[in-house]
N, C-alpha and C. Protein backbone atom coordinates (compact mmCIF):
# COMPACT_ATOMS: atom_id res chain seq x y z
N UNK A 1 0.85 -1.18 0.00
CA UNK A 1 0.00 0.00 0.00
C UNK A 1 0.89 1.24 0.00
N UNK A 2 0.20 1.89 -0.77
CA UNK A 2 1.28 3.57 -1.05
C UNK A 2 0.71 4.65 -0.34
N UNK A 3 1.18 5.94 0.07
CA UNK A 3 0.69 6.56 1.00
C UNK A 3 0.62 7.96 0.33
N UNK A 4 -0.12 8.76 -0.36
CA UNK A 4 0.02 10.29 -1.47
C UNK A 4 -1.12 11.06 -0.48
N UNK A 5 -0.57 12.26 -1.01
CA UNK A 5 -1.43 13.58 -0.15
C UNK A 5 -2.01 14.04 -1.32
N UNK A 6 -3.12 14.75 -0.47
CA UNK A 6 -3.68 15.52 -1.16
C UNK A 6 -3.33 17.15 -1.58
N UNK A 7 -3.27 17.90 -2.32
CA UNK A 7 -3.08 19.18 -2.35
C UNK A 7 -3.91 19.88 -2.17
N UNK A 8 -3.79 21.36 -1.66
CA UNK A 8 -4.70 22.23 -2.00
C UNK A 8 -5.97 22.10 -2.35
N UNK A 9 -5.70 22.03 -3.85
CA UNK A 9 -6.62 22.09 -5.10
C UNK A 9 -7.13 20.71 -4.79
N UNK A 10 -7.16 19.76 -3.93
CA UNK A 10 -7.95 18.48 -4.37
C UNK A 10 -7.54 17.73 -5.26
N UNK A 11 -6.10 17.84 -5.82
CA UNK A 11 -5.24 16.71 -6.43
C UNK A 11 -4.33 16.01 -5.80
N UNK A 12 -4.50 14.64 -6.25
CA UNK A 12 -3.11 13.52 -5.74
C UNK A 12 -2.88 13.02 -7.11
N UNK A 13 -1.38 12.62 -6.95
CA UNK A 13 -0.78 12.06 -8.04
C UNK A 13 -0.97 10.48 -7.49
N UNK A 14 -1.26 9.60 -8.88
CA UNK A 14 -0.79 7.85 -8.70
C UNK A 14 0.32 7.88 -9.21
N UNK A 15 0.97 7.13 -7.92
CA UNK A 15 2.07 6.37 -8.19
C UNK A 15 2.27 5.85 -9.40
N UNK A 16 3.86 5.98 -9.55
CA UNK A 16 4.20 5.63 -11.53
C UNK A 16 4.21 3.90 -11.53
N UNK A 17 4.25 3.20 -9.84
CA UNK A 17 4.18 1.78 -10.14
C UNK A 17 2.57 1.69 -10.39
N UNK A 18 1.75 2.32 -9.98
CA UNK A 18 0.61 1.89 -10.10
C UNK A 18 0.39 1.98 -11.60
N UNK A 19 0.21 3.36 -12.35
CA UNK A 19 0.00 4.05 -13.59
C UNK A 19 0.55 2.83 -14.55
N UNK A 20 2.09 2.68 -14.03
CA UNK A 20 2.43 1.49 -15.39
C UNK A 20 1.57 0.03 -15.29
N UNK A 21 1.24 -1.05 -13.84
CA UNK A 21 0.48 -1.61 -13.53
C UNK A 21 -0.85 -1.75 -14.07
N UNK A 22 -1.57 -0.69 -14.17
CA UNK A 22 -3.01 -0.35 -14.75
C UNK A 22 -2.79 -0.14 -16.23
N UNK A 23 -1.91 0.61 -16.92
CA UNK A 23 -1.54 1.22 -17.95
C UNK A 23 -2.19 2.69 -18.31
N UNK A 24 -2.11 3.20 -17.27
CA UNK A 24 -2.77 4.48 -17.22
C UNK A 24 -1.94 5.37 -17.67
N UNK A 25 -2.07 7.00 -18.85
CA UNK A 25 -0.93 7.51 -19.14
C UNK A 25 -2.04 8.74 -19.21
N UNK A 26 -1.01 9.40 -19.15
CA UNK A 26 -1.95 11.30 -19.24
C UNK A 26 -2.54 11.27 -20.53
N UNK A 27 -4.03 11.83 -20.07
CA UNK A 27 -5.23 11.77 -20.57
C UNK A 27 -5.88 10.76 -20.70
N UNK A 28 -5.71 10.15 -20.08
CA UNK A 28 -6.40 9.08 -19.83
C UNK A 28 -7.80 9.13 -18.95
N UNK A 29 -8.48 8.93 -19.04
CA UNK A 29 -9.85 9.53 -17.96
C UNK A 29 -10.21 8.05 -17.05
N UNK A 30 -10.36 8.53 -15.69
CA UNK A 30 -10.76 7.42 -14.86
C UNK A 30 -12.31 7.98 -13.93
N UNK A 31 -13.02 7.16 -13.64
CA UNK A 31 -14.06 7.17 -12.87
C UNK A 31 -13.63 7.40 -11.50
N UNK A 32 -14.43 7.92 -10.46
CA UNK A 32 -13.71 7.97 -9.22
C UNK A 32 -15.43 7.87 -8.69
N UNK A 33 -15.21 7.01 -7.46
CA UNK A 33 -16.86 6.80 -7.02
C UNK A 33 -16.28 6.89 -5.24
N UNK A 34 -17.46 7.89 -4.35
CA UNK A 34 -16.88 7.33 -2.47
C UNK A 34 -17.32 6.43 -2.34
N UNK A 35 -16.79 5.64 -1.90
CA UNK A 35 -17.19 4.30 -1.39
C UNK A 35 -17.24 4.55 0.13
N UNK A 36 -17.69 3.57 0.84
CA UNK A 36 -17.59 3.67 2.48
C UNK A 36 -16.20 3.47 3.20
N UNK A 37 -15.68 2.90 2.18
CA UNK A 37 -14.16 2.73 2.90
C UNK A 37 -13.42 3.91 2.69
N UNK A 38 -13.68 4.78 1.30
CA UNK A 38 -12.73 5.86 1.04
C UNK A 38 -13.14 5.68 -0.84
N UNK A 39 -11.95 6.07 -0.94
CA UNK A 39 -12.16 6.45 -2.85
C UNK A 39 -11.94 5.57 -3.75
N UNK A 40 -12.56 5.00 -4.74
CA UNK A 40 -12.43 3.95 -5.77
C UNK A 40 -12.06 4.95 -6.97
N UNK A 41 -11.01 4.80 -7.66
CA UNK A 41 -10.44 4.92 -8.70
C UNK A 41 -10.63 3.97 -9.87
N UNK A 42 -11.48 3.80 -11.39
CA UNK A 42 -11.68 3.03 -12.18
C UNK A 42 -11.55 3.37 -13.73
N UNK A 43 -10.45 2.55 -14.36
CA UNK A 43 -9.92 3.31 -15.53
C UNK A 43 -11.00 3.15 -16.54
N UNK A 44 -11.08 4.07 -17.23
CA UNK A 44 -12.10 3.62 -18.25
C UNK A 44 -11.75 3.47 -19.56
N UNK A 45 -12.07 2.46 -19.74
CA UNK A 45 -11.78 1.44 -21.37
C UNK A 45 -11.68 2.59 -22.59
N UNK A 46 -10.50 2.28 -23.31
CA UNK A 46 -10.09 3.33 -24.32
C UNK A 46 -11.12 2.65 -25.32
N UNK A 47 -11.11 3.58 -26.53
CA UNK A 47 -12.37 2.85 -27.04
C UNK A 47 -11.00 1.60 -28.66
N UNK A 48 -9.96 2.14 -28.60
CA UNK A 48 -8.77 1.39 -28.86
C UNK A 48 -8.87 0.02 -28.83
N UNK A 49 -9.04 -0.25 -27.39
CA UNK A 49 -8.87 -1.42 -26.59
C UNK A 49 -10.05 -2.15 -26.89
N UNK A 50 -11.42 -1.73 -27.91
CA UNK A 50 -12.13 -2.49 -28.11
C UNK A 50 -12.16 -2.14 -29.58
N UNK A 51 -10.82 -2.95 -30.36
CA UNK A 51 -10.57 -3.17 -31.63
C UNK A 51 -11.79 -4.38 -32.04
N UNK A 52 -11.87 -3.74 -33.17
CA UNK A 52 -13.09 -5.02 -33.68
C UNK A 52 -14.86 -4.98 -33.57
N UNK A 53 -14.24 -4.34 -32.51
CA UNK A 53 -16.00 -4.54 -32.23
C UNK A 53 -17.08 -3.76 -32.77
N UNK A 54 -16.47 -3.12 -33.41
CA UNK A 54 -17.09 -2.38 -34.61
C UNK A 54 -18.17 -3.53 -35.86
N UNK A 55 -17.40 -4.61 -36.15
CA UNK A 55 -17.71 -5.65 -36.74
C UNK A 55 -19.20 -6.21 -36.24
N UNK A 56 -19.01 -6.20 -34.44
CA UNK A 56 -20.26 -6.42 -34.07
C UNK A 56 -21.54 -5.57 -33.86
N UNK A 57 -21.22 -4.42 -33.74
CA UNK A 57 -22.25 -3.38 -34.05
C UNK A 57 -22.22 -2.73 -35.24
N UNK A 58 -21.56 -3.10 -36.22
CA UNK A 58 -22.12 -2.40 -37.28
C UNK A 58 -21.44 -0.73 -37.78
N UNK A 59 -21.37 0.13 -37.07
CA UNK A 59 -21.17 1.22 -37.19
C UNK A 59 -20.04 1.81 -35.85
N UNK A 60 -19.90 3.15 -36.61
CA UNK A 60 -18.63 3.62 -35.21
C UNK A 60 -19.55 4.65 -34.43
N UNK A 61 -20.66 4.89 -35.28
CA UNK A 61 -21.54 5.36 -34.16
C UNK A 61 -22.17 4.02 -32.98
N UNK A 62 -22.61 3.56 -33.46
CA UNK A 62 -22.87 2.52 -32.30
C UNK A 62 -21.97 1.83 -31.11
N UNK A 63 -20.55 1.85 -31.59
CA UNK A 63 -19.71 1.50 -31.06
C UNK A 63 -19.17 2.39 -30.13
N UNK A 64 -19.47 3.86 -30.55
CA UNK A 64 -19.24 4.88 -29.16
C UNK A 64 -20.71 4.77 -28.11
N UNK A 65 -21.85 5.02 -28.91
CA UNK A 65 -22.68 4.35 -27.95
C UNK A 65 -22.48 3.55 -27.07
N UNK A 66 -22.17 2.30 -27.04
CA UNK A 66 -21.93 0.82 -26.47
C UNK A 66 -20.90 1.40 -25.37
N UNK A 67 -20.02 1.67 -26.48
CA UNK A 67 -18.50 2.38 -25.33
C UNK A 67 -19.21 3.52 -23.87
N UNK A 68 -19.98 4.42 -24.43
CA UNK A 68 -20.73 5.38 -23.30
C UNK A 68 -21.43 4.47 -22.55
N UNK A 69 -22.52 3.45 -23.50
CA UNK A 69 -23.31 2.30 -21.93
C UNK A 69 -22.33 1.61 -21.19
N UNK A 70 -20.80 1.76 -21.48
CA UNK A 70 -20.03 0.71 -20.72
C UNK A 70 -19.60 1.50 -19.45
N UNK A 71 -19.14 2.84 -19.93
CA UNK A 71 -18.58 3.85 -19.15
C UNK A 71 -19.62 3.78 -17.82
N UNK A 72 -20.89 4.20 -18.40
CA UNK A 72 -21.98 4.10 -17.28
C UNK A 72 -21.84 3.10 -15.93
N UNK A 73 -21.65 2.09 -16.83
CA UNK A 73 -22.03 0.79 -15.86
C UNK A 73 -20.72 0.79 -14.92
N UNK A 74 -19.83 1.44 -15.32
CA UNK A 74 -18.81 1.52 -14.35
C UNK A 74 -18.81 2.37 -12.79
């Protein structure tokens, strides 16, 4: 477990073991939800990372759709 402060402004940096771990890189957008224990951090799926699936919906409009209902469910 790693130990980061908060600033001021309401920013903390992740750790670069974590960032490479997850594969998280600037601009990358993550979800953040309170939980009862404290803060959940959740990366959200590049739309990259769902090569192909275009094939199954048909269109790249649909496929950002799908991509936004995924984001949601996160």
């Amino acid at each position: 477990m790693i130990t980061v402060k908060v600033t001021r402004r309401g920013q903390t940096t992740i750790p670069v073991e974590i960032r490479k771990k997850l594969g998280i890189k600037e601009g990358d957008e993550l979800l953040v939800e309170a939980t009862r224990n404290g803060v959940l951090f959740k990366v959200i799926p590049k739309i990259e990372e769902l090569a192909g699936v275009d094939s199954k919906f048909g269109s790249t409009e649909e496929v950002k759709r799908e991509v936004e209902s995924l984001r949601r469910e996160y």
